[in-house]
C-alpha atoms as a PDB file:
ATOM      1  CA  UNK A   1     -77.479  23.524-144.728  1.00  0.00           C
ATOM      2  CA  UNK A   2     -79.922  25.203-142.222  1.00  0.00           C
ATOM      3  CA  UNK A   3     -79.353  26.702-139.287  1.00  0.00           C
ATOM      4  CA  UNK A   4     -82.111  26.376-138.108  1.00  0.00           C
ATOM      5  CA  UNK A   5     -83.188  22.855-136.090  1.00  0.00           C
ATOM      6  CA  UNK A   6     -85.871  20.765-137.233  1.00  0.00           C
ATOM      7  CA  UNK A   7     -89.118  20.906-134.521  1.00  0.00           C
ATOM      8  CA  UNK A   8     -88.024  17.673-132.747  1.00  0.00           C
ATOM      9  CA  UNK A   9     -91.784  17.863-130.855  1.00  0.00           C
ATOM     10  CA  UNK A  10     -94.708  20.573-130.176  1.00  0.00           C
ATOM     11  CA  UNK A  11     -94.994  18.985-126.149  1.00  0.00           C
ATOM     12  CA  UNK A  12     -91.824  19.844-123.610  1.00  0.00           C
ATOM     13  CA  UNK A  13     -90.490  16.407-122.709  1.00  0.00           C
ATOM     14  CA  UNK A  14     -90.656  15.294-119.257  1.00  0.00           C
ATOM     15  CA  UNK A  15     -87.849  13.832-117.805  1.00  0.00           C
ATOM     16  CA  UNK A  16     -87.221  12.311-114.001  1.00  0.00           C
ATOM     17  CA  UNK A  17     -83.587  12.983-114.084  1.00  0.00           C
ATOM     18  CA  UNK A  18     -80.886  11.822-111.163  1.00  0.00           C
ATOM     19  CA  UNK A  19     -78.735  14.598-109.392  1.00  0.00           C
ATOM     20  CA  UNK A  20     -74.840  14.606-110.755  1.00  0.00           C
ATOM     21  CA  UNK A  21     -75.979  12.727-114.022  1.00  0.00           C
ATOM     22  CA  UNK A  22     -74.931  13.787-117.475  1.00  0.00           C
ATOM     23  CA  UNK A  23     -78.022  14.459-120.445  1.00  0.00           C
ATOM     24  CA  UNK A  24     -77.033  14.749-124.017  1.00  0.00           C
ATOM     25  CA  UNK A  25     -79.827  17.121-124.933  1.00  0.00           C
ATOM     26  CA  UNK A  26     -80.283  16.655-129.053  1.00  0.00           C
ATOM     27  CA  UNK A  27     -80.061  20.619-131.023  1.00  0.00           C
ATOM     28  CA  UNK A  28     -80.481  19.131-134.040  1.00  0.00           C
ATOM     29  CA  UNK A  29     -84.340  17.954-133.523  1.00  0.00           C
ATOM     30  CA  UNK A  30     -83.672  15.120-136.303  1.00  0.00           C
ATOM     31  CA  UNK A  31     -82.931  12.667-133.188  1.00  0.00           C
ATOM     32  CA  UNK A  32     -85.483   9.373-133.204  1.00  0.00           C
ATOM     33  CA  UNK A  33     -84.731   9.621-129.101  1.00  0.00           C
ATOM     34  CA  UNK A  34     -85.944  12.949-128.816  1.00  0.00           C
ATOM     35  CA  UNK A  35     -85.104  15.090-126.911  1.00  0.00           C
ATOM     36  CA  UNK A  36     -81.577  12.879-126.167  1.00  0.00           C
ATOM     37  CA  UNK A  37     -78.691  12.669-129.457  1.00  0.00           C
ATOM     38  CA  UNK A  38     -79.029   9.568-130.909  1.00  0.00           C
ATOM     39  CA  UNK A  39     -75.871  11.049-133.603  1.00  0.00           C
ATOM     40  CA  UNK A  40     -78.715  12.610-136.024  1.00  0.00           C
ATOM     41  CA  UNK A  41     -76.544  15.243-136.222  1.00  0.00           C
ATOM     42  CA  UNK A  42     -73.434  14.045-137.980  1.00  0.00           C
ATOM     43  CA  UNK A  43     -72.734  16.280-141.184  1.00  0.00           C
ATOM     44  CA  UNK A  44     -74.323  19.411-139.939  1.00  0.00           C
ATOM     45  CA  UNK A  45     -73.302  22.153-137.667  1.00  0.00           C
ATOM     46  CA  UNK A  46     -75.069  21.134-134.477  1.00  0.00           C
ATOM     47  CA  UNK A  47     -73.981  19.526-131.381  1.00  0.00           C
ATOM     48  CA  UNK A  48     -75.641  18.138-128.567  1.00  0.00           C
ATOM     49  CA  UNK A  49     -75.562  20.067-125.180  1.00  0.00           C
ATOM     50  CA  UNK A  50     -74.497  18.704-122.121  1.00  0.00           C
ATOM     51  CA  UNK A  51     -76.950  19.453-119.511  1.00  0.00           C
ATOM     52  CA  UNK A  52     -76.051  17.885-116.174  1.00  0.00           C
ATOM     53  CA  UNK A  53     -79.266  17.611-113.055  1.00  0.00           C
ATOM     54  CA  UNK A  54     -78.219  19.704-109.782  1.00  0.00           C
ATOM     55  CA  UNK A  55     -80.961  17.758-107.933  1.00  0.00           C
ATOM     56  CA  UNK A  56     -82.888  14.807-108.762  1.00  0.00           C
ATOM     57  CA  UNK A  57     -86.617  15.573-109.508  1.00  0.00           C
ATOM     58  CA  UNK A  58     -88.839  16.177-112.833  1.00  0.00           C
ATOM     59  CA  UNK A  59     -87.913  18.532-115.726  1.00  0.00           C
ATOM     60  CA  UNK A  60     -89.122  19.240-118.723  1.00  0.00           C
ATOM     61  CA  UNK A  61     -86.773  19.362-121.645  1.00  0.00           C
ATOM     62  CA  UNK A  62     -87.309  21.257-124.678  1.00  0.00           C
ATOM     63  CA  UNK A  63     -88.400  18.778-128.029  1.00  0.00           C
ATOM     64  CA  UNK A  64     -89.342  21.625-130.137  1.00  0.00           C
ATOM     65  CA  UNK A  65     -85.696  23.521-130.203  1.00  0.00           C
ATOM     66  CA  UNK A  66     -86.590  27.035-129.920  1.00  0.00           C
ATOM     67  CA  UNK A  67     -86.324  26.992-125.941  1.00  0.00           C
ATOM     68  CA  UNK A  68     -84.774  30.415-124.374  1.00  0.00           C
ATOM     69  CA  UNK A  69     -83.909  27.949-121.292  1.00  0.00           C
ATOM     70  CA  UNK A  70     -81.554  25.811-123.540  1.00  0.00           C
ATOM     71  CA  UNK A  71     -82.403  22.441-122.792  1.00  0.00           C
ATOM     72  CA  UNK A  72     -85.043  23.189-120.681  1.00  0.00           C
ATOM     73  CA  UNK A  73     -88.576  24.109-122.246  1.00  0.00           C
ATOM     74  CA  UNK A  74     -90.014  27.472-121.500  1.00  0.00           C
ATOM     75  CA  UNK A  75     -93.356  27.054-123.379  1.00  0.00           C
ATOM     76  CA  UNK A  76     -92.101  28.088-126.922  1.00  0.00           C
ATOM     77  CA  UNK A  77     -93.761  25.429-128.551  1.00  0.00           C
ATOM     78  CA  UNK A  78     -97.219  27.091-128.003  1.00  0.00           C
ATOM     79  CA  UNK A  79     -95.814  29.595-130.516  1.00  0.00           C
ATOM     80  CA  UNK A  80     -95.384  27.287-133.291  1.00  0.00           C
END
């Protein structure tokens, strides 16, 4: 088993999230609900990540799983 996540998508995934709320952000990249879990994982050694909004506004979550920013894209897709 790899270690390494499958590319869940080459395009961050924008997001208007609400301030307090929870987001299961998928590690795996196998989710069909990318970038959320949808349980894709089960049998392998990832988990999903909890990321939780400070504010409510626009982000743009990583689909591509190679993010420095965790959840949150920082343009490593254009590397792929």
């Amino acid at each position: 088993m790899s270690d390494i996540p499958n590319i869940g998508g080459r395009q961050p995934v924008p997001v208007d999230v609400v301030a307090g709320q929870s987001y299961w952000w998928c590690t795996c990249g196998s989710s069909k609900s990318q970038p959320f879990c949808d349980g894709s994982h089960q049998g392998t050694t990832f988990a999903p990540v909890e990321w939780v909004a400070e504010q409510t506004r626009r982000v743009f979550f990583c689909a591509c799983k190679r993010s420095a920013k965790g959840a949150l894209c920082d343009g490593s897709h254009s590397k792929l």
